[in-house]
PDB file of N, CA and C in Angstrom:
ATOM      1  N   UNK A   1     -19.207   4.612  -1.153  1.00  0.00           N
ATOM      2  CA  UNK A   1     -18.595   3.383  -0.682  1.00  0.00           C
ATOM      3  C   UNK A   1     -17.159   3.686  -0.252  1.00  0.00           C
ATOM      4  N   UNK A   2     -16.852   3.019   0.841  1.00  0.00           N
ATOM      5  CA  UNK A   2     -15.800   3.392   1.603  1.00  0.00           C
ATOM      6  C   UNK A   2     -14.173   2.849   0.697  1.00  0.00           C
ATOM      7  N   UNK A   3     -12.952   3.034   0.781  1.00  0.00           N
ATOM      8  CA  UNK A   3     -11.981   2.455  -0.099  1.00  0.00           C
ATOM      9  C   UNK A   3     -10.690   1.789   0.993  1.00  0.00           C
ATOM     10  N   UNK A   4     -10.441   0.727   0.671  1.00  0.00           N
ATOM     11  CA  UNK A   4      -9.396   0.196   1.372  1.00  0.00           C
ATOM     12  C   UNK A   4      -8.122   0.106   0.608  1.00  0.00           C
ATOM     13  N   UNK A   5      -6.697   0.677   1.472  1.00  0.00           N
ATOM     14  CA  UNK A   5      -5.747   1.165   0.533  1.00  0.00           C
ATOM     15  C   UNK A   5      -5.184  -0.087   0.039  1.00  0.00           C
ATOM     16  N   UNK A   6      -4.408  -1.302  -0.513  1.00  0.00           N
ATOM     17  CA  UNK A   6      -3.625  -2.268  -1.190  1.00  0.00           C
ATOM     18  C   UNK A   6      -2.222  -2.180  -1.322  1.00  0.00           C
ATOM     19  N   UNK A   7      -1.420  -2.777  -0.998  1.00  0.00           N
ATOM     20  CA  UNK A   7      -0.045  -2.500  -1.607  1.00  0.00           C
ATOM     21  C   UNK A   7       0.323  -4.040  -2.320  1.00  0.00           C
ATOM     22  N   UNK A   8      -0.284  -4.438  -2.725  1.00  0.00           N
ATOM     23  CA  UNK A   8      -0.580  -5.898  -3.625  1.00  0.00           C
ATOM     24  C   UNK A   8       0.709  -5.164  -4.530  1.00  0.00           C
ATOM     25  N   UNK A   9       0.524  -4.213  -5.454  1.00  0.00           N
ATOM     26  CA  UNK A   9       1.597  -3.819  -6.211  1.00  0.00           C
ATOM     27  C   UNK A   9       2.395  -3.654  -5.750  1.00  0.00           C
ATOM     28  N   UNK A  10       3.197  -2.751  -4.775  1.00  0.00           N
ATOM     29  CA  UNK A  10       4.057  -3.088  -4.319  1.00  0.00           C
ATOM     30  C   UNK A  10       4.888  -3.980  -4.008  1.00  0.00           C
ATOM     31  N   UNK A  11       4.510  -5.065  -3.267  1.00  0.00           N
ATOM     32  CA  UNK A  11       5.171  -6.443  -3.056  1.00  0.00           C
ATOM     33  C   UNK A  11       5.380  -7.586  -4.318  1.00  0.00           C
ATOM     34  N   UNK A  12       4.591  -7.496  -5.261  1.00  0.00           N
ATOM     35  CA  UNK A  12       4.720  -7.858  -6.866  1.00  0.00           C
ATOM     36  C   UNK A  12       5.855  -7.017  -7.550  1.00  0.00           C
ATOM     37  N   UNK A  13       5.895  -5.684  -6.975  1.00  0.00           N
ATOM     38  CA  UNK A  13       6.951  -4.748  -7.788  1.00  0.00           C
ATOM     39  C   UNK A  13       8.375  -5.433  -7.568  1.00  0.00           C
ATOM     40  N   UNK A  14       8.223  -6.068  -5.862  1.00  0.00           N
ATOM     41  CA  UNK A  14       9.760  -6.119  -5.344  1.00  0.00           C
ATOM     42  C   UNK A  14       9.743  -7.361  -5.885  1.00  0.00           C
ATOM     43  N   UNK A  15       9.147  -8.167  -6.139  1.00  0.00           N
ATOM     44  CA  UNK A  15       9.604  -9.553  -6.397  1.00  0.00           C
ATOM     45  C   UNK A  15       9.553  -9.619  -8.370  1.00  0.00           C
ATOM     46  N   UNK A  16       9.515  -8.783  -8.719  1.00  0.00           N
ATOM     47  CA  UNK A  16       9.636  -8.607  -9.875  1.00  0.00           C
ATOM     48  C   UNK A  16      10.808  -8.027 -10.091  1.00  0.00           C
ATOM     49  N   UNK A  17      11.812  -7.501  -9.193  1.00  0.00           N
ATOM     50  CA  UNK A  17      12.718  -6.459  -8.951  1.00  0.00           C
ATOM     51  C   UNK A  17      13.795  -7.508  -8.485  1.00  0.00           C
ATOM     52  N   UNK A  18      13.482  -8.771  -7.832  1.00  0.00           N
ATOM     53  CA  UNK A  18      14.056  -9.411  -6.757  1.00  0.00           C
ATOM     54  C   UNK A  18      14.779  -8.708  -5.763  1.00  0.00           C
ATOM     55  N   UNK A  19      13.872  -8.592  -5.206  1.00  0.00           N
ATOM     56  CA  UNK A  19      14.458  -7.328  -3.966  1.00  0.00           C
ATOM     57  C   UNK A  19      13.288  -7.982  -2.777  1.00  0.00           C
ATOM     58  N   UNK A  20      13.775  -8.059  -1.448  1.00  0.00           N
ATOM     59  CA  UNK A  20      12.844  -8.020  -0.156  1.00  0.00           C
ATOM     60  C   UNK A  20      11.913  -7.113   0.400  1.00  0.00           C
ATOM     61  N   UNK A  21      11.546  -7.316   1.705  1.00  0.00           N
ATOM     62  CA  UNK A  21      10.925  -6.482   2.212  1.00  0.00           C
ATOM     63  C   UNK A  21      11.790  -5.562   2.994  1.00  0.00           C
ATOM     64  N   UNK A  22      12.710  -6.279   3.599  1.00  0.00           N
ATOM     65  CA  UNK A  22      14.189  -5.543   3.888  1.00  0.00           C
ATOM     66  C   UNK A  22      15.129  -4.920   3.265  1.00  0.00           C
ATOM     67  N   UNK A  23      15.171  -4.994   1.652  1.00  0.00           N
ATOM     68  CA  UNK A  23      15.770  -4.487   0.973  1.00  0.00           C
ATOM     69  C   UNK A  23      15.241  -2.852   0.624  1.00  0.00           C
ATOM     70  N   UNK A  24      14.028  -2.875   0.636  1.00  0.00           N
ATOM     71  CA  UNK A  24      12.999  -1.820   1.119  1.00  0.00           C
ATOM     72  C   UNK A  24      13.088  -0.893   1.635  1.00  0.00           C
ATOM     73  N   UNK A  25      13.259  -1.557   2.995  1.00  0.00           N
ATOM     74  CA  UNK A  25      13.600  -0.574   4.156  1.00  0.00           C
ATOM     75  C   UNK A  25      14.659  -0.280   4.083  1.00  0.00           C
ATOM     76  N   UNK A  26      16.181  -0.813   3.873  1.00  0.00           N
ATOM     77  CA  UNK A  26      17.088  -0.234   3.839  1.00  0.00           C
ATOM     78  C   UNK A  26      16.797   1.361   3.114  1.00  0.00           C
ATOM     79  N   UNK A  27      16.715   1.007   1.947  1.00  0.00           N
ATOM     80  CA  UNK A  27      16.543   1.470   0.511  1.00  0.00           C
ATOM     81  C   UNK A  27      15.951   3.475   0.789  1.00  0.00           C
ATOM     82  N   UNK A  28      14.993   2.460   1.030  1.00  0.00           N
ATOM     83  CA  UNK A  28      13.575   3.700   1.327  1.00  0.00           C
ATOM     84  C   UNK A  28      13.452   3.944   2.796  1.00  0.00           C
ATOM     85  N   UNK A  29      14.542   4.191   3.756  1.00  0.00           N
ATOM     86  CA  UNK A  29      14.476   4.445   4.505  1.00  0.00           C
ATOM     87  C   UNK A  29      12.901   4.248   5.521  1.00  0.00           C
ATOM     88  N   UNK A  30      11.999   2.850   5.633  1.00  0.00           N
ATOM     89  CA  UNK A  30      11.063   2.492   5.958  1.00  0.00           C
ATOM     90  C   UNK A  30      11.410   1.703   7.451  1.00  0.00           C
ATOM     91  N   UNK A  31      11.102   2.218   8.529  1.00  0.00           N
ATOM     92  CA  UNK A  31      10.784   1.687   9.581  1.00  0.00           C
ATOM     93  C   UNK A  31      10.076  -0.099   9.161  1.00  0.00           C
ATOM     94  N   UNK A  32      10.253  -0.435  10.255  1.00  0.00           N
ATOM     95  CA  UNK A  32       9.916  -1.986  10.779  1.00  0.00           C
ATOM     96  C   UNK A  32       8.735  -1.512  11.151  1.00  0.00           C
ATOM     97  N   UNK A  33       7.414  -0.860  11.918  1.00  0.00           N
ATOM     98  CA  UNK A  33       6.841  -0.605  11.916  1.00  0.00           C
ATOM     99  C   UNK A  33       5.861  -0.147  10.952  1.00  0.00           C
ATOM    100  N   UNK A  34       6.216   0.615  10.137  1.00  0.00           N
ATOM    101  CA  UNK A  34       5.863   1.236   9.320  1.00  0.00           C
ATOM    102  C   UNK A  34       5.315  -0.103   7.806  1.00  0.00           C
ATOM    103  N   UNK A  35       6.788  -1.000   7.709  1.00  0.00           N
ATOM    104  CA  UNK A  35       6.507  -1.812   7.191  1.00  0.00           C
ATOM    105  C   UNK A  35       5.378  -2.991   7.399  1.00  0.00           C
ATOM    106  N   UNK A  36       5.381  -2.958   8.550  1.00  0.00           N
ATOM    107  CA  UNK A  36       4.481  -4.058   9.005  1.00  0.00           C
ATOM    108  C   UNK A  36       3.061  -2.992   8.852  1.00  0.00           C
ATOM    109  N   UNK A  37       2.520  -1.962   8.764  1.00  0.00           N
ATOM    110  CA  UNK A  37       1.121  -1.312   8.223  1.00  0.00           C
ATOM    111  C   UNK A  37       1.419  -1.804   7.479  1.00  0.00           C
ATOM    112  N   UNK A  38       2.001  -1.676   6.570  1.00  0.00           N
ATOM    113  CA  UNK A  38       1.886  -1.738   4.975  1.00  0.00           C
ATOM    114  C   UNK A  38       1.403  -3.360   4.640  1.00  0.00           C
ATOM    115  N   UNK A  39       2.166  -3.697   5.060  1.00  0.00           N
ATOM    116  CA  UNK A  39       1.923  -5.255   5.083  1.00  0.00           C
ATOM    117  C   UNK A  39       0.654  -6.027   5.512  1.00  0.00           C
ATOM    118  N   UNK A  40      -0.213  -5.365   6.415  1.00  0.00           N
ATOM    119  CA  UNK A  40      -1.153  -5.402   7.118  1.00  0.00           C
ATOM    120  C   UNK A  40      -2.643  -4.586   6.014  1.00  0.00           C
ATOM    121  N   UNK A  41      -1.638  -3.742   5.149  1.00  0.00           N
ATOM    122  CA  UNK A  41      -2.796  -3.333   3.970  1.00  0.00           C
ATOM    123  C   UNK A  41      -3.397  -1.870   4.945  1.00  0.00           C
ATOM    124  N   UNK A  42      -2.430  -0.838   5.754  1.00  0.00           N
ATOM    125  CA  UNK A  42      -3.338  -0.072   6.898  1.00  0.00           C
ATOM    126  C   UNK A  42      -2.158   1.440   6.132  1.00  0.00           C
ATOM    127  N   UNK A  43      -2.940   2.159   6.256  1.00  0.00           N
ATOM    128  CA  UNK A  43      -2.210   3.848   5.684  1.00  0.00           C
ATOM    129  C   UNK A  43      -0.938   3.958   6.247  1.00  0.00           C
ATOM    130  N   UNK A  44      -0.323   5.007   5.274  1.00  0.00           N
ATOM    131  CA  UNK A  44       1.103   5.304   5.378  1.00  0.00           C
ATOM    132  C   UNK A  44       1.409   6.355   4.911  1.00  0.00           C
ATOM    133  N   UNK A  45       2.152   7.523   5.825  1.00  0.00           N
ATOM    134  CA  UNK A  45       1.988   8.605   5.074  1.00  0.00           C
ATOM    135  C   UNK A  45       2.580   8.764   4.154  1.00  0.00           C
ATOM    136  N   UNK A  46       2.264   9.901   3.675  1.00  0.00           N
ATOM    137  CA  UNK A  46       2.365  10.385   2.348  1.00  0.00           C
ATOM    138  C   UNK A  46       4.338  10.217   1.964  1.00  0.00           C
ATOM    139  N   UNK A  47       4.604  10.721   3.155  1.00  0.00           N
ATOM    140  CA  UNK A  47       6.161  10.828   3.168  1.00  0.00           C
ATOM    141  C   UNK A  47       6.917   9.570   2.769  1.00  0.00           C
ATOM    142  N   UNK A  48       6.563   8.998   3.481  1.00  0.00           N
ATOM    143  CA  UNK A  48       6.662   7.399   3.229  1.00  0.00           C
ATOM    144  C   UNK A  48       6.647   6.662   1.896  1.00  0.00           C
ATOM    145  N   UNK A  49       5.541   7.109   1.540  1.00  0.00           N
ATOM    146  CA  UNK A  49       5.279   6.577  -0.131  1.00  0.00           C
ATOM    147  C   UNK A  49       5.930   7.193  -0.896  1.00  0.00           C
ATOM    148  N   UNK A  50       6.247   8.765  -0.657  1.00  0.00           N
ATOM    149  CA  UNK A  50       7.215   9.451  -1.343  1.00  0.00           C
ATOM    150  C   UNK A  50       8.607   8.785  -1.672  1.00  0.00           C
ATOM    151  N   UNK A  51       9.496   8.689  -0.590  1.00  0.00           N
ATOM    152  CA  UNK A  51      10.575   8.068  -0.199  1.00  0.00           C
ATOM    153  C   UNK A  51      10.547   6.507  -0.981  1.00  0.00           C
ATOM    154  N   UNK A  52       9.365   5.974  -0.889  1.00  0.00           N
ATOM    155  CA  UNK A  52       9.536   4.683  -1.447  1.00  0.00           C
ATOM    156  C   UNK A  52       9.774   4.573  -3.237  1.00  0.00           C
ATOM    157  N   UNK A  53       8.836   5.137  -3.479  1.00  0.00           N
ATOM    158  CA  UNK A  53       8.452   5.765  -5.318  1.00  0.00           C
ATOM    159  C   UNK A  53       9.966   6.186  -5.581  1.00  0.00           C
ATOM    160  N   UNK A  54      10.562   6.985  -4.661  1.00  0.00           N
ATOM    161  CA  UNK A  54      11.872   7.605  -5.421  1.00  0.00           C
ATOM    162  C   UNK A  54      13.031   6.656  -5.513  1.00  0.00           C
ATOM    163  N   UNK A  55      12.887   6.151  -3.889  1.00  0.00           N
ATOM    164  CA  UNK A  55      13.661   4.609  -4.446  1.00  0.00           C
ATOM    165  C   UNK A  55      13.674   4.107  -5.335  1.00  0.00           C
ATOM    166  N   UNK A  56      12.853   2.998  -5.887  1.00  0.00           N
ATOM    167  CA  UNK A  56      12.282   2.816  -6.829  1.00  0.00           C
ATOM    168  C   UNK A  56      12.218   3.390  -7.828  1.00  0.00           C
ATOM    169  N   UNK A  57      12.059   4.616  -8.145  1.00  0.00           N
ATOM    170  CA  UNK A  57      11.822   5.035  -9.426  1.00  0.00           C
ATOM    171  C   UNK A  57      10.467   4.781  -9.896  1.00  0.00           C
ATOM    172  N   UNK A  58      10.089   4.902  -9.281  1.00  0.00           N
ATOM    173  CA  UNK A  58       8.153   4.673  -9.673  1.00  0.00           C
ATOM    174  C   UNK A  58       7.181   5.381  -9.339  1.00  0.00           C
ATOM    175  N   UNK A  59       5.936   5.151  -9.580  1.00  0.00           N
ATOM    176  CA  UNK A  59       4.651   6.112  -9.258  1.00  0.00           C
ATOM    177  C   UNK A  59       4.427   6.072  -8.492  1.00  0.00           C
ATOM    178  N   UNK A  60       2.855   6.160  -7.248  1.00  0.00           N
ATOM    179  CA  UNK A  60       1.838   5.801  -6.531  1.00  0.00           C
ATOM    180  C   UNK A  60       1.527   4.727  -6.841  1.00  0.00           C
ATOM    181  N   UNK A  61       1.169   4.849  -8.160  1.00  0.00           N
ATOM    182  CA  UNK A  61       0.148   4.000  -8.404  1.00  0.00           C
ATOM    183  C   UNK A  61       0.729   2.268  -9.290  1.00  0.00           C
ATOM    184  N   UNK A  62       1.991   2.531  -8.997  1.00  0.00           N
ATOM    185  CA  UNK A  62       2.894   1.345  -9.124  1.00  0.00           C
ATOM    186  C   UNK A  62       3.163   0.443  -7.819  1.00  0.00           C
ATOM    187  N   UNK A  63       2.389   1.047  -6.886  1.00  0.00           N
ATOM    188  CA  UNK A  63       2.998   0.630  -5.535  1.00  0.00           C
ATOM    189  C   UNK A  63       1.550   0.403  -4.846  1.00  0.00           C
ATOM    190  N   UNK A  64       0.655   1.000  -4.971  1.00  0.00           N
ATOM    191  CA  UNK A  64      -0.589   1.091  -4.123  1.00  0.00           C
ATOM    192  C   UNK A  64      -1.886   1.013  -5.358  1.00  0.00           C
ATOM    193  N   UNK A  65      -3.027   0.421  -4.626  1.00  0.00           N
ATOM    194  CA  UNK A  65      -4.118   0.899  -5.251  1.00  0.00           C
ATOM    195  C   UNK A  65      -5.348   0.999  -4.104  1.00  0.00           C
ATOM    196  N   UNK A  66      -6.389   2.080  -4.803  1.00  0.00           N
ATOM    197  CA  UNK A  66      -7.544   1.860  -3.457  1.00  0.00           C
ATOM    198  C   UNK A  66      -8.816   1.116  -4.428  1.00  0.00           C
ATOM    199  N   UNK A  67      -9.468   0.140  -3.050  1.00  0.00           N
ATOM    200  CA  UNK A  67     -10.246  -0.844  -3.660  1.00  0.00           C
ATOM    201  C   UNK A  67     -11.372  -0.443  -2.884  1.00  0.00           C
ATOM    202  N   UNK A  68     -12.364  -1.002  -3.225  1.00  0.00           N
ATOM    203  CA  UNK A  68     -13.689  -0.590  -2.672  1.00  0.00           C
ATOM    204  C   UNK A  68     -13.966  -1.180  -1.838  1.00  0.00           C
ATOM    205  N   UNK A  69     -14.119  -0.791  -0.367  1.00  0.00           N
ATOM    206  CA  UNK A  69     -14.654  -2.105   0.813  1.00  0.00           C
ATOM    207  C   UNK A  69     -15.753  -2.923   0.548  1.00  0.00           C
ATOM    208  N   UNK A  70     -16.001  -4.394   0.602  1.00  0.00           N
ATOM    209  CA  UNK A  70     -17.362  -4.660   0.421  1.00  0.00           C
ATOM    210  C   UNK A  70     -18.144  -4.179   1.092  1.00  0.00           C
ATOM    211  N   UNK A  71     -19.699  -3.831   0.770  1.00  0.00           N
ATOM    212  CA  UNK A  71     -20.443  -3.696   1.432  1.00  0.00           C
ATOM    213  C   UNK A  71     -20.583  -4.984   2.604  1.00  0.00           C
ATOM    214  N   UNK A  72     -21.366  -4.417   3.709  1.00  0.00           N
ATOM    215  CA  UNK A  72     -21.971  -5.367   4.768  1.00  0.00           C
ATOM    216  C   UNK A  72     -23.029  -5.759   4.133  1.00  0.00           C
ATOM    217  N   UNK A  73     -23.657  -7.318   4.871  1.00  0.00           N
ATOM    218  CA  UNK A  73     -25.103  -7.365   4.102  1.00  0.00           C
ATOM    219  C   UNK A  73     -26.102  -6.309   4.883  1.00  0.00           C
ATOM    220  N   UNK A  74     -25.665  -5.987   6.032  1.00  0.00           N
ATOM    221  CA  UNK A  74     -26.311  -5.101   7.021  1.00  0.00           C
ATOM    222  C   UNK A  74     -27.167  -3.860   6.086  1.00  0.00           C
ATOM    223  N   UNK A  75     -25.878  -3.506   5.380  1.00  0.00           N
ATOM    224  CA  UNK A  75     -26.144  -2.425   4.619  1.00  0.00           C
ATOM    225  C   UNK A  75     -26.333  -2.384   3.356  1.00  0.00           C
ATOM    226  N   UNK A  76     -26.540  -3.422   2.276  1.00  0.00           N
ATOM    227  CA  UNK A  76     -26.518  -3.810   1.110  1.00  0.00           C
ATOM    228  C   UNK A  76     -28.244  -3.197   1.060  1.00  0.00           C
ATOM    229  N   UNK A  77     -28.111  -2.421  -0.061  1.00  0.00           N
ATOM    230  CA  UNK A  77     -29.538  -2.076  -0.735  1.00  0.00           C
ATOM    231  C   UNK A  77     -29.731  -0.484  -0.032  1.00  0.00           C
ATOM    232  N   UNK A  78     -29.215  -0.466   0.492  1.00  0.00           N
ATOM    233  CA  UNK A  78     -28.844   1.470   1.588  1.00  0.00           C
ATOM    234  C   UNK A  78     -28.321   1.994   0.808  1.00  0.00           C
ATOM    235  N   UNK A  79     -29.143   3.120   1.006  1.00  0.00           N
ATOM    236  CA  UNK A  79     -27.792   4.429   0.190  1.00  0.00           C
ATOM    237  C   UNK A  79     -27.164   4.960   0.761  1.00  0.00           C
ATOM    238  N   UNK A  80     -26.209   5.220   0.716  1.00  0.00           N
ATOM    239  CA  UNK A  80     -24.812   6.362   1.552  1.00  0.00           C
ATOM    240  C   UNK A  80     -24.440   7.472   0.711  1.00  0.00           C
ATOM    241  N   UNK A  81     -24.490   8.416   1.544  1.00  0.00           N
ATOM    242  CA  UNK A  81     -23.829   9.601   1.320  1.00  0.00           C
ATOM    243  C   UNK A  81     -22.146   9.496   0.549  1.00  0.00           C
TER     244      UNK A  81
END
């Protein structure tokens, strides 16, 4: 089953932090672009997440999680590789 990446933690982190999405980017040196994937829930490299975590002071896995795509009904009861 395929995995879709989340940054649900992330944006809970900053508002737990009271900090923006702009405060962010300053911070963690994060493009406007870049931010808006993220925001959109779409990959980011590695560098990126690096830079952010150190900001922060945090993990991966304080910032991101991967979730399982639902299946289609197309494909529900199929096996996949």
């Amino acid at each position: 089953m395929d995995r879709k990446v989340s940054y649900k933690k992330l944006w809970h982190l900053l508002i737990d932090r009271d900090m923006k999405k702009t405060d962010l980017k300053v911070i963690a040196d994060v493009s406007p672009a870049t931010l808006a994937n993220m925001t959109a829930d779409r990959h980011v490299s590695m560098k990126v997440l690096e830079r952010i975590c150190s900001a922060l002071n945090c993990d991966f896995s304080d910032i991101m999680e991967a979730i399982p795509e639902k299946r289609s009904k197309k494909n529900q009861g199929k096996k996949t590789d």
